[in-house]
PDB file of N, CA and C in Angstrom:
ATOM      1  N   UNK A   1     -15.463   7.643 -51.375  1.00  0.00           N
ATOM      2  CA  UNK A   1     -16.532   7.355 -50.447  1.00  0.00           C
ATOM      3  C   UNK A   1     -17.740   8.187 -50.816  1.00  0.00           C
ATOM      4  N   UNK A   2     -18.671   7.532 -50.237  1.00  0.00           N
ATOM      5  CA  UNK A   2     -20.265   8.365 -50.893  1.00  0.00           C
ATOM      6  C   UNK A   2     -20.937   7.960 -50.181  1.00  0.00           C
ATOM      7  N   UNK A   3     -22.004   8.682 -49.755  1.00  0.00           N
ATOM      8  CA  UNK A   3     -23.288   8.774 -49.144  1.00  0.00           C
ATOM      9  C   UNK A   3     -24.565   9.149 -49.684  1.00  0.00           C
ATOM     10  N   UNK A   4     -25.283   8.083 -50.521  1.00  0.00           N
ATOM     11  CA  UNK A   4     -26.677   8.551 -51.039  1.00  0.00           C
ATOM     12  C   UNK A   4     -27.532   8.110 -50.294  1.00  0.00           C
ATOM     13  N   UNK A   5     -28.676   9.678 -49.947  1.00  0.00           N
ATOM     14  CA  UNK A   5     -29.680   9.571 -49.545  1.00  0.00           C
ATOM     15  C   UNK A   5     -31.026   9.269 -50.250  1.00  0.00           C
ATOM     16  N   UNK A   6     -32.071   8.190 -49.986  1.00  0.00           N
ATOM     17  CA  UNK A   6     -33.191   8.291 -50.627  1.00  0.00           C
ATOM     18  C   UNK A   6     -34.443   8.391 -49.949  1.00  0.00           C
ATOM     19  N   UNK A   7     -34.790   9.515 -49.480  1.00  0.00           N
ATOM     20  CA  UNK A   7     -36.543   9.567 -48.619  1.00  0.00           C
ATOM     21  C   UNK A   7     -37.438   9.077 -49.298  1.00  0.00           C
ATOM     22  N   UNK A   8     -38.374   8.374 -48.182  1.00  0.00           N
ATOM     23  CA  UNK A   8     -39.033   7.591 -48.696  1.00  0.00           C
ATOM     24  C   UNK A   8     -40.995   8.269 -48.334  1.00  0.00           C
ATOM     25  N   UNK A   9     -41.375   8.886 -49.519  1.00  0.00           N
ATOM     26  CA  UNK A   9     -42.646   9.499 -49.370  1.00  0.00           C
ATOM     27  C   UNK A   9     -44.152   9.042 -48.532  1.00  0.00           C
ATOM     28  N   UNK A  10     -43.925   7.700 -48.240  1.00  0.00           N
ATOM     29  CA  UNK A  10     -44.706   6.740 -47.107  1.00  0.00           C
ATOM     30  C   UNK A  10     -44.372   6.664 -45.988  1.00  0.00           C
ATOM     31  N   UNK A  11     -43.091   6.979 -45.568  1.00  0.00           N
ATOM     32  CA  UNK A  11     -42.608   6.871 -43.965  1.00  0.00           C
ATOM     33  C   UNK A  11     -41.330   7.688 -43.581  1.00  0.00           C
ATOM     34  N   UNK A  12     -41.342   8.015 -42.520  1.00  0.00           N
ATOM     35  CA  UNK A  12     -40.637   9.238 -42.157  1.00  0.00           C
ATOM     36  C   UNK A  12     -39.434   8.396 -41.606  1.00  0.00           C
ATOM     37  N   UNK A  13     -38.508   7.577 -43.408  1.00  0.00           N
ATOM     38  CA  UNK A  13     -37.447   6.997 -43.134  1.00  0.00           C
ATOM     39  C   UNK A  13     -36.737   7.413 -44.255  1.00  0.00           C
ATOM     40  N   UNK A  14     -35.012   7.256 -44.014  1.00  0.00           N
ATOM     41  CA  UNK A  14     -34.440   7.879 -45.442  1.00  0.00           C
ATOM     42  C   UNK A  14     -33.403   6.394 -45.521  1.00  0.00           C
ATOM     43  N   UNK A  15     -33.201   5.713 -46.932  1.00  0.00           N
ATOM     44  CA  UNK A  15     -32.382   4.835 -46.543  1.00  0.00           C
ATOM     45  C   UNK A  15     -30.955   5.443 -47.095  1.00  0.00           C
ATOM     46  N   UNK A  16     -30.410   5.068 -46.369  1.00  0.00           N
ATOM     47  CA  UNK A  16     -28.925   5.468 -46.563  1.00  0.00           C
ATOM     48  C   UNK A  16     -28.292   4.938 -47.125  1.00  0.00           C
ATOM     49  N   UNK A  17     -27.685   4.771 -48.269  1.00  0.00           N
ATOM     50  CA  UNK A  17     -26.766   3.791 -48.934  1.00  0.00           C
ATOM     51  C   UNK A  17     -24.698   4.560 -48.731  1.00  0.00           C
ATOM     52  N   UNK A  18     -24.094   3.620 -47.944  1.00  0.00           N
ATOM     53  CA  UNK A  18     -22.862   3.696 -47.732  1.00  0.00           C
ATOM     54  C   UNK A  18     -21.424   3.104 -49.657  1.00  0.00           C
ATOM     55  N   UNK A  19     -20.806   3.691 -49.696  1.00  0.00           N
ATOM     56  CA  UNK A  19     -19.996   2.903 -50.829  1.00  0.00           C
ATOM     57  C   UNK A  19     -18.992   3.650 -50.344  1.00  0.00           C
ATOM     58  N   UNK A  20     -17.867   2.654 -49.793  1.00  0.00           N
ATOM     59  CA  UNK A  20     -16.523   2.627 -49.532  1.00  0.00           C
ATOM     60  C   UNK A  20     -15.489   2.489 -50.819  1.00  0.00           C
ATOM     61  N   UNK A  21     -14.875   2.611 -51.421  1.00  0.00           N
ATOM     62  CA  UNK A  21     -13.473   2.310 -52.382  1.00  0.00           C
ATOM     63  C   UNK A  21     -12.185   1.684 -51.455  1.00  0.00           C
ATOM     64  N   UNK A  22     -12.594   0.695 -51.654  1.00  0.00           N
ATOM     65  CA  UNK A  22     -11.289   0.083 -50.429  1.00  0.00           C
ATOM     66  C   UNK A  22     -11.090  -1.188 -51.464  1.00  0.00           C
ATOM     67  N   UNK A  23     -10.131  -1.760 -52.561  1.00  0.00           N
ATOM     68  CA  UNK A  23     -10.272  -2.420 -53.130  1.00  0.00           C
ATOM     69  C   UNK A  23      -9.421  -3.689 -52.378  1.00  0.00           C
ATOM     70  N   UNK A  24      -8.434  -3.063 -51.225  1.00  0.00           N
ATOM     71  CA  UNK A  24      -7.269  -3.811 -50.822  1.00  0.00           C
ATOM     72  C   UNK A  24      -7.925  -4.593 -49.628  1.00  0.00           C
ATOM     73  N   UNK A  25      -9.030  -3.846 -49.098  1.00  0.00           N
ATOM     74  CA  UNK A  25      -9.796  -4.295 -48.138  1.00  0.00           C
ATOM     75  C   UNK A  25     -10.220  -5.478 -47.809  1.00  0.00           C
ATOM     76  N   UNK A  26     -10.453  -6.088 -46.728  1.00  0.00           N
ATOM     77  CA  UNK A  26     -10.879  -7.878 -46.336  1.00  0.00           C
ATOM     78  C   UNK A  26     -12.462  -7.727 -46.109  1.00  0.00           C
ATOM     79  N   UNK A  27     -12.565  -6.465 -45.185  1.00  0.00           N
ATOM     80  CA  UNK A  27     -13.838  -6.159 -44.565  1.00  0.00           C
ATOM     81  C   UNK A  27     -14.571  -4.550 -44.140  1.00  0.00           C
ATOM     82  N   UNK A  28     -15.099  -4.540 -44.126  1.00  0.00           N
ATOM     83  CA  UNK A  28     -15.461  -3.347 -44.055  1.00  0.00           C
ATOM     84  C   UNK A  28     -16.946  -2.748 -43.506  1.00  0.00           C
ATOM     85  N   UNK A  29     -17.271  -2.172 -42.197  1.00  0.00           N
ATOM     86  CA  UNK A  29     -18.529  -1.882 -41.901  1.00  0.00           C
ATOM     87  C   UNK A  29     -18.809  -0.379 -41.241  1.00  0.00           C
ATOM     88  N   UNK A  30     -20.152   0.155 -40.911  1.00  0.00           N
ATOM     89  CA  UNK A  30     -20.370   1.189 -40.477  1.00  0.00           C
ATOM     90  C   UNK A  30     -20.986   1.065 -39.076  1.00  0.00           C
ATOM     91  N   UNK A  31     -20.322   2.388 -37.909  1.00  0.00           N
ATOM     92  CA  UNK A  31     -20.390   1.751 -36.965  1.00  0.00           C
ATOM     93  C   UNK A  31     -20.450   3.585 -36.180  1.00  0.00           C
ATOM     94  N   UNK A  32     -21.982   3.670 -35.709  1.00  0.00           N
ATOM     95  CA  UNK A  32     -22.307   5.087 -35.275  1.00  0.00           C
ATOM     96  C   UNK A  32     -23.314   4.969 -34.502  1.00  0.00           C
ATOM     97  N   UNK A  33     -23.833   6.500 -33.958  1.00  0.00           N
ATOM     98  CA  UNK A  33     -24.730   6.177 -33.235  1.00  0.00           C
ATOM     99  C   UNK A  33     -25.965   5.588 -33.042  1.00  0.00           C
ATOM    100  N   UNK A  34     -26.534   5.071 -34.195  1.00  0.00           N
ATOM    101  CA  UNK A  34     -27.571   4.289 -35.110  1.00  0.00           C
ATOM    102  C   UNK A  34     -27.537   2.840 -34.407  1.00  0.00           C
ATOM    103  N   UNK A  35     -25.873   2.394 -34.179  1.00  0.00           N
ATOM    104  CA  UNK A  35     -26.125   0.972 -33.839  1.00  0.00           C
ATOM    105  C   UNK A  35     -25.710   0.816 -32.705  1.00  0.00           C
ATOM    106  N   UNK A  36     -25.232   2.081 -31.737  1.00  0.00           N
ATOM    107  CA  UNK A  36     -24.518   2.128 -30.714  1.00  0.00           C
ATOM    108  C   UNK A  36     -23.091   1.961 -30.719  1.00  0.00           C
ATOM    109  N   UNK A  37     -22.693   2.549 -31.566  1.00  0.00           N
ATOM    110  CA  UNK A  37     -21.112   1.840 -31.890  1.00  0.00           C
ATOM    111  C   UNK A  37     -20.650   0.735 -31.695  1.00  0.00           C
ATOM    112  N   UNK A  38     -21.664  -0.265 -31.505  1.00  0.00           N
ATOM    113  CA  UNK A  38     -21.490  -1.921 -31.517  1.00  0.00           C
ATOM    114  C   UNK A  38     -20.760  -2.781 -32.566  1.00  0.00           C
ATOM    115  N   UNK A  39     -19.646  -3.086 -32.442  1.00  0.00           N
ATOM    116  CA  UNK A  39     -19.163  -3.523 -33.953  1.00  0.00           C
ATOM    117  C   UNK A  39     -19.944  -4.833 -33.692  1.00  0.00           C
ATOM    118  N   UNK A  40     -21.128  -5.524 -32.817  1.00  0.00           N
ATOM    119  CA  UNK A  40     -21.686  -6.702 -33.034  1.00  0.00           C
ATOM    120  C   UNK A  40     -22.696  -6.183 -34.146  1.00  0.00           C
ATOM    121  N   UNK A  41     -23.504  -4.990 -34.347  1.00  0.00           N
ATOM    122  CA  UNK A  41     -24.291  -4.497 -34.237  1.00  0.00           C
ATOM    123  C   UNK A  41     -24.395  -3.758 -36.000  1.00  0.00           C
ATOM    124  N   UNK A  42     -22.986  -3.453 -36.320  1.00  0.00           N
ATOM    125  CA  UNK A  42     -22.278  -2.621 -37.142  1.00  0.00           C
ATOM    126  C   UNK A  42     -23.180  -3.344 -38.458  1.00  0.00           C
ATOM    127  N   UNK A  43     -22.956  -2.389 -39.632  1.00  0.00           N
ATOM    128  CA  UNK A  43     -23.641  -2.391 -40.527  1.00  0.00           C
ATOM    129  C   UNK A  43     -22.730  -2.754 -41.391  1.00  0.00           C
ATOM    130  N   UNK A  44     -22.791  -4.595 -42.097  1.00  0.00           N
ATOM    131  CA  UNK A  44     -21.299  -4.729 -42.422  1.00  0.00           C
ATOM    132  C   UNK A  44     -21.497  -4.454 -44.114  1.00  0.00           C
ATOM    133  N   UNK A  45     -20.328  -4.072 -44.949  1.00  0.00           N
ATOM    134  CA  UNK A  45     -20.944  -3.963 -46.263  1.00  0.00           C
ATOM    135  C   UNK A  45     -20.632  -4.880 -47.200  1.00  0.00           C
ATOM    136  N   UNK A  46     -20.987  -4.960 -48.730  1.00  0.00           N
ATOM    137  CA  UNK A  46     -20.623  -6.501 -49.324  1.00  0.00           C
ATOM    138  C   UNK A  46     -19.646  -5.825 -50.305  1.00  0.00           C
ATOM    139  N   UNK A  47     -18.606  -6.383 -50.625  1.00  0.00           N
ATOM    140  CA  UNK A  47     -17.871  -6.212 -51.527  1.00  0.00           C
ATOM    141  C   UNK A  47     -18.330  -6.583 -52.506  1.00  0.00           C
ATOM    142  N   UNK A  48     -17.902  -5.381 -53.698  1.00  0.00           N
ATOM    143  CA  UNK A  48     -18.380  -5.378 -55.443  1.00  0.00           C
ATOM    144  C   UNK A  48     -17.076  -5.848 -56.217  1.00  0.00           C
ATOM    145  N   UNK A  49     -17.720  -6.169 -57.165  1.00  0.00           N
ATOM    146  CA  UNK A  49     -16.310  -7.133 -57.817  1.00  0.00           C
ATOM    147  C   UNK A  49     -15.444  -5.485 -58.316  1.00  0.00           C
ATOM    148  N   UNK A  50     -16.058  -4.075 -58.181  1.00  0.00           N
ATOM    149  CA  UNK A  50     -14.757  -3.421 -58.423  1.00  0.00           C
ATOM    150  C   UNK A  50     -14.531  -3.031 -57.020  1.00  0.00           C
ATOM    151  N   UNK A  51     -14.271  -3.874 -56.484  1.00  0.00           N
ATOM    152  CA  UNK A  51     -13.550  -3.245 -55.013  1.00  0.00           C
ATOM    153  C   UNK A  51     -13.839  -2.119 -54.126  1.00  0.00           C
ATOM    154  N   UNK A  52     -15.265  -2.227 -54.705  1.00  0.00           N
ATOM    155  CA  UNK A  52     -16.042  -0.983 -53.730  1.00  0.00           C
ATOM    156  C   UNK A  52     -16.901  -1.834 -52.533  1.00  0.00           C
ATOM    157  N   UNK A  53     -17.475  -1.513 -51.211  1.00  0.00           N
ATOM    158  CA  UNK A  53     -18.033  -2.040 -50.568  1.00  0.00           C
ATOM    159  C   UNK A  53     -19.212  -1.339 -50.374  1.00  0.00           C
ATOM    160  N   UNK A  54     -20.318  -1.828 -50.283  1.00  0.00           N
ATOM    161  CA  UNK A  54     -20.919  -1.053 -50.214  1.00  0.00           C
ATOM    162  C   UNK A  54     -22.812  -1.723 -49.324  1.00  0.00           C
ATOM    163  N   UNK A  55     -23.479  -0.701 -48.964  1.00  0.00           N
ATOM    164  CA  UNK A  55     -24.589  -1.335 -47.924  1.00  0.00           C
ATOM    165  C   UNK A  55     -26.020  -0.259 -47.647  1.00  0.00           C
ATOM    166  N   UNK A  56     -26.727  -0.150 -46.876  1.00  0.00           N
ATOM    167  CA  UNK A  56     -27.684   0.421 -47.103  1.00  0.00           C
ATOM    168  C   UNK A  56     -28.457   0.009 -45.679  1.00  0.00           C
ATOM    169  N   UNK A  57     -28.618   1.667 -45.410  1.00  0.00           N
ATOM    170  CA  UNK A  57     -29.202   0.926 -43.841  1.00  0.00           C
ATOM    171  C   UNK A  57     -30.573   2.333 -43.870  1.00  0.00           C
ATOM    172  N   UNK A  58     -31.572   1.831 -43.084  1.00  0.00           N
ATOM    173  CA  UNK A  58     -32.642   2.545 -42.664  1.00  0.00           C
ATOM    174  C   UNK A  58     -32.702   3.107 -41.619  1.00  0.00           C
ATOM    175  N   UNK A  59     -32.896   4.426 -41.847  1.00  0.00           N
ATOM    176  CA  UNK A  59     -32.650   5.565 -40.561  1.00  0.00           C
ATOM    177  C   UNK A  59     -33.680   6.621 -40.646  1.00  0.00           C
ATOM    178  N   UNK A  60     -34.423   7.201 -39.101  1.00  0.00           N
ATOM    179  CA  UNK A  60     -35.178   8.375 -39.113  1.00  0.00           C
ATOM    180  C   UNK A  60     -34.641   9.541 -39.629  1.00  0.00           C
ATOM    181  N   UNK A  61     -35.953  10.011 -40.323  1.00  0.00           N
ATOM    182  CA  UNK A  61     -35.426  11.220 -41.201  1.00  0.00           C
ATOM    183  C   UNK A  61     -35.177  12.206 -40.291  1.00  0.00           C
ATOM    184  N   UNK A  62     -35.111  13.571 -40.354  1.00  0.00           N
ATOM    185  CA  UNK A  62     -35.217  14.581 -39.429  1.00  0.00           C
ATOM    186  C   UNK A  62     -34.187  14.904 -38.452  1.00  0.00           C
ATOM    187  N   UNK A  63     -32.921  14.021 -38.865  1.00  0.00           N
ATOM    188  CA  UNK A  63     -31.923  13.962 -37.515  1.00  0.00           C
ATOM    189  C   UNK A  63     -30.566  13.761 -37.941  1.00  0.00           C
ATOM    190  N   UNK A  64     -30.008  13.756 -36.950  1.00  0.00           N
ATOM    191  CA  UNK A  64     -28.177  13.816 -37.292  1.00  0.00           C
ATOM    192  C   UNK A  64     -27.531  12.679 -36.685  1.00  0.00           C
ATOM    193  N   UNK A  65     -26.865  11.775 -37.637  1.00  0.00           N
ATOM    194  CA  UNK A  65     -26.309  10.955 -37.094  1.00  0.00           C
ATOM    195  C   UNK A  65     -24.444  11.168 -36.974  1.00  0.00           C
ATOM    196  N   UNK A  66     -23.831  10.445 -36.353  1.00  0.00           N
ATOM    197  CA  UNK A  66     -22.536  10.275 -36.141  1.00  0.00           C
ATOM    198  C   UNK A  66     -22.130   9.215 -36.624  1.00  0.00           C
ATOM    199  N   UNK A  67     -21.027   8.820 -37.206  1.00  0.00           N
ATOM    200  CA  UNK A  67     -20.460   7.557 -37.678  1.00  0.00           C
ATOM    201  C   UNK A  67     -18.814   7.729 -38.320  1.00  0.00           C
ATOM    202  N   UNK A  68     -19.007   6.710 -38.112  1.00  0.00           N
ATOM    203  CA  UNK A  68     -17.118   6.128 -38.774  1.00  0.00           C
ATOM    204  C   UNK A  68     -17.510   4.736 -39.710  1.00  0.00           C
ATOM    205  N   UNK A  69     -16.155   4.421 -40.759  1.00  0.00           N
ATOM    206  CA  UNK A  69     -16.102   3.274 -41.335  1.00  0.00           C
ATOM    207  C   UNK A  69     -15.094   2.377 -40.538  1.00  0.00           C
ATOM    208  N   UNK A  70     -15.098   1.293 -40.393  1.00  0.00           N
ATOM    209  CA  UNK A  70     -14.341   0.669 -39.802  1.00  0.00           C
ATOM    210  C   UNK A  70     -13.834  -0.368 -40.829  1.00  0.00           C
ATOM    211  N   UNK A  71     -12.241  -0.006 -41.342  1.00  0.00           N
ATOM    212  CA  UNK A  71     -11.818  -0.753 -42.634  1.00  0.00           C
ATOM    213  C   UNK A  71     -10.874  -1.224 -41.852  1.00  0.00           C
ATOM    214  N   UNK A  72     -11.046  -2.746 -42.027  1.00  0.00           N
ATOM    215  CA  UNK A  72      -9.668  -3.925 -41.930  1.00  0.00           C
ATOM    216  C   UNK A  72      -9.348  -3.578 -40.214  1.00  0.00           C
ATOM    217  N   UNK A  73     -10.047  -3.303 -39.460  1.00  0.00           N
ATOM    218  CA  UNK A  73      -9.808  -2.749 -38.173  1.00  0.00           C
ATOM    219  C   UNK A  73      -9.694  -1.179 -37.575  1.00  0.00           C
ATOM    220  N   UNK A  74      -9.207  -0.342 -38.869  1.00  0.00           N
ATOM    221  CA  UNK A  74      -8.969   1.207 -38.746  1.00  0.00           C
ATOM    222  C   UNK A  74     -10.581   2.156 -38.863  1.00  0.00           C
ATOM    223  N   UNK A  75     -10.340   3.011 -37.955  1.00  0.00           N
ATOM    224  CA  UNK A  75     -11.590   3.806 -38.001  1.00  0.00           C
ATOM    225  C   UNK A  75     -11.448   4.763 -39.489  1.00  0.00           C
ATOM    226  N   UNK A  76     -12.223   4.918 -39.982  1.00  0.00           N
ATOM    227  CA  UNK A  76     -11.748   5.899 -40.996  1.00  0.00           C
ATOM    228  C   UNK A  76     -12.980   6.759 -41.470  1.00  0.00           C
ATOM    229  N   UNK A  77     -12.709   8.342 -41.480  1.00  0.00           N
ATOM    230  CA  UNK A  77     -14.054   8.923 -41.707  1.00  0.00           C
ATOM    231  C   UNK A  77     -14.492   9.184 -43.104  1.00  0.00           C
ATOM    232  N   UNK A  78     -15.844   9.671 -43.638  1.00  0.00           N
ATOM    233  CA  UNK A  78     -16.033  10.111 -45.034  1.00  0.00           C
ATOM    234  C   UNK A  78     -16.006  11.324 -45.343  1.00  0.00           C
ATOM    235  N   UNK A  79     -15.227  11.204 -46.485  1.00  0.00           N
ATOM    236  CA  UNK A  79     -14.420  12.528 -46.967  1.00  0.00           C
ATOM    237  C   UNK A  79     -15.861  13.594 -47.534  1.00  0.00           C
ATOM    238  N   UNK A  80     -16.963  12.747 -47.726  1.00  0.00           N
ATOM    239  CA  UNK A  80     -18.237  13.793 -47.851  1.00  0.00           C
ATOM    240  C   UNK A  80     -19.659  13.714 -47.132  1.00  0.00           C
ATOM    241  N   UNK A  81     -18.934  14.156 -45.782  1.00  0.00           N
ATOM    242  CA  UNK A  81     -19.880  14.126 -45.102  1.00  0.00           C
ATOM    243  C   UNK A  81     -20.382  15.133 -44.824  1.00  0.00           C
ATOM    244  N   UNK A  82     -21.640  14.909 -43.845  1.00  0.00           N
ATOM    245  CA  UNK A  82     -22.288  16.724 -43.686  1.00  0.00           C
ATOM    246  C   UNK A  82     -21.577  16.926 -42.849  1.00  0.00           C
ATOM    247  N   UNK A  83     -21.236  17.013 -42.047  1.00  0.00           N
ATOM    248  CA  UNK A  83     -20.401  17.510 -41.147  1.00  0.00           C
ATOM    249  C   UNK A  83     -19.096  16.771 -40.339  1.00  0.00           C
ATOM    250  N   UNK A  84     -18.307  17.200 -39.239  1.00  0.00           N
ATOM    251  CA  UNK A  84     -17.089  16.580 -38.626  1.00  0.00           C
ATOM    252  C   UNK A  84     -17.784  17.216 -37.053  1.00  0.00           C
ATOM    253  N   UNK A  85     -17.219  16.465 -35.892  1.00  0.00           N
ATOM    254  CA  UNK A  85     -17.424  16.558 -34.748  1.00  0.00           C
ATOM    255  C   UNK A  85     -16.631  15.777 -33.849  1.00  0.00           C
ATOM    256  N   UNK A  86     -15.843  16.620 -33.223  1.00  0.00           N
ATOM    257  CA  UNK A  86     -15.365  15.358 -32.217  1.00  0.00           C
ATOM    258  C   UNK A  86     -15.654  14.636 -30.839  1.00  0.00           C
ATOM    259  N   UNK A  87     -15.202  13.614 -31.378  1.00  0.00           N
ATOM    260  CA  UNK A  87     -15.961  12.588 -30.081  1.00  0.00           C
ATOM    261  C   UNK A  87     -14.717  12.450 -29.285  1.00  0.00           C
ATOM    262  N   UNK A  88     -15.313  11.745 -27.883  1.00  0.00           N
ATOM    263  CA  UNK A  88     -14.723  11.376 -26.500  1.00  0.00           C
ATOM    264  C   UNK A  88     -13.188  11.510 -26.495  1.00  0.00           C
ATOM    265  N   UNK A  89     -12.805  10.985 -27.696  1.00  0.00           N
ATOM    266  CA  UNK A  89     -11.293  10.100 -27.908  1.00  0.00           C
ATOM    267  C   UNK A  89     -10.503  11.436 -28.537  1.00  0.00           C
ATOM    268  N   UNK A  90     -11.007  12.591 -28.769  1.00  0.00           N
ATOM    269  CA  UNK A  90     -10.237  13.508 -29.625  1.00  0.00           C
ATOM    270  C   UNK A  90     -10.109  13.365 -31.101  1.00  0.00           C
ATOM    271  N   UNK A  91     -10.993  12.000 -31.571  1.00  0.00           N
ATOM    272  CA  UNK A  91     -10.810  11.824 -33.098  1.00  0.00           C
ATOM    273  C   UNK A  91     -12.130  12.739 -33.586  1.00  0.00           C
ATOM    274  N   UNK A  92     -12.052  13.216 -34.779  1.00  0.00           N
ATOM    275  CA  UNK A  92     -13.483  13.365 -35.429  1.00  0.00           C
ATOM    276  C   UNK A  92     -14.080  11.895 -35.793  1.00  0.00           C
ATOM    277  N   UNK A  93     -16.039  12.005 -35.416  1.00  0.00           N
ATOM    278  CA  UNK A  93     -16.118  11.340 -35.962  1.00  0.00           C
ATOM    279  C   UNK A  93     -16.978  12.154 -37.496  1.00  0.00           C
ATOM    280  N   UNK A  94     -17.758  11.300 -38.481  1.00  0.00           N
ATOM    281  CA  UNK A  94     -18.274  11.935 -39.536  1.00  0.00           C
ATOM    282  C   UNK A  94     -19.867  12.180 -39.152  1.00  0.00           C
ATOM    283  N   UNK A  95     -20.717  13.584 -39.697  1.00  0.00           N
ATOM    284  CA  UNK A  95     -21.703  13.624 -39.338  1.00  0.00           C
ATOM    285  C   UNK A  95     -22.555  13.719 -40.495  1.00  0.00           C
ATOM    286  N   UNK A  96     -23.992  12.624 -40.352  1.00  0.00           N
ATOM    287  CA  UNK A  96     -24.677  12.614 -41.923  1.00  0.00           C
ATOM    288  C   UNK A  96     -26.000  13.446 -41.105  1.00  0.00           C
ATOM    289  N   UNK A  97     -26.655  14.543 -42.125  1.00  0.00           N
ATOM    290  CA  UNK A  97     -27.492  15.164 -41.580  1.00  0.00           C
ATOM    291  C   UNK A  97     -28.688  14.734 -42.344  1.00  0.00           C
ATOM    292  N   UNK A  98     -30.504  14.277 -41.887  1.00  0.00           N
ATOM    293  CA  UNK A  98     -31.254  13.654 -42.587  1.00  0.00           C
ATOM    294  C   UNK A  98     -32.205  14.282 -42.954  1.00  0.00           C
TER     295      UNK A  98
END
């Protein structure tokens, strides 16, 4: 799993690019406080013919978001994230700092 950041020198936005390794995977999206944890809402990603998924979403710089992957139905966090925090449920979720 990976998280590249790219700021963007015209607007105080960083886009985020998500890449999952889930080759066994059907589906796969991101689902945090960005979209409200809405899986209507969720940021779904496209599968690469090597079985990576992967997507790219636009977010204010300057701030901390929360998120999980949501693979094949399972929450699952990223192993390089800026940080861990736990939410409501007692799970961690993953924290990207911008």
């Amino acid at each position: 799993m990976a998280i590249t950041k790219q700021y963007l020198k015209s607007k105080p936005i960083c886009k985020v690019t998500f890449s999952v390794p889930a080759e066994e995977a059907k589906e796969v999206s991101v689902l945090g406080c960005f979209n409200e944890w809405n899986a209507e809402k969720a940021v779904k990603l496209k599968k690469l013919k090597n079985g990576t998924f992967k997507g790219t979403v636009d977010l204010a710089k300057d701030d901390s978001y929360e998120f999980r992957y949501l693979v094949d139905g399972t929450f699952v966090n990223d192993a390089h994230a800026d940080a861990y925090v736990t939410n409501q449920f007692g799970a961690e979720n993953a924290v990207m700092n911008l």
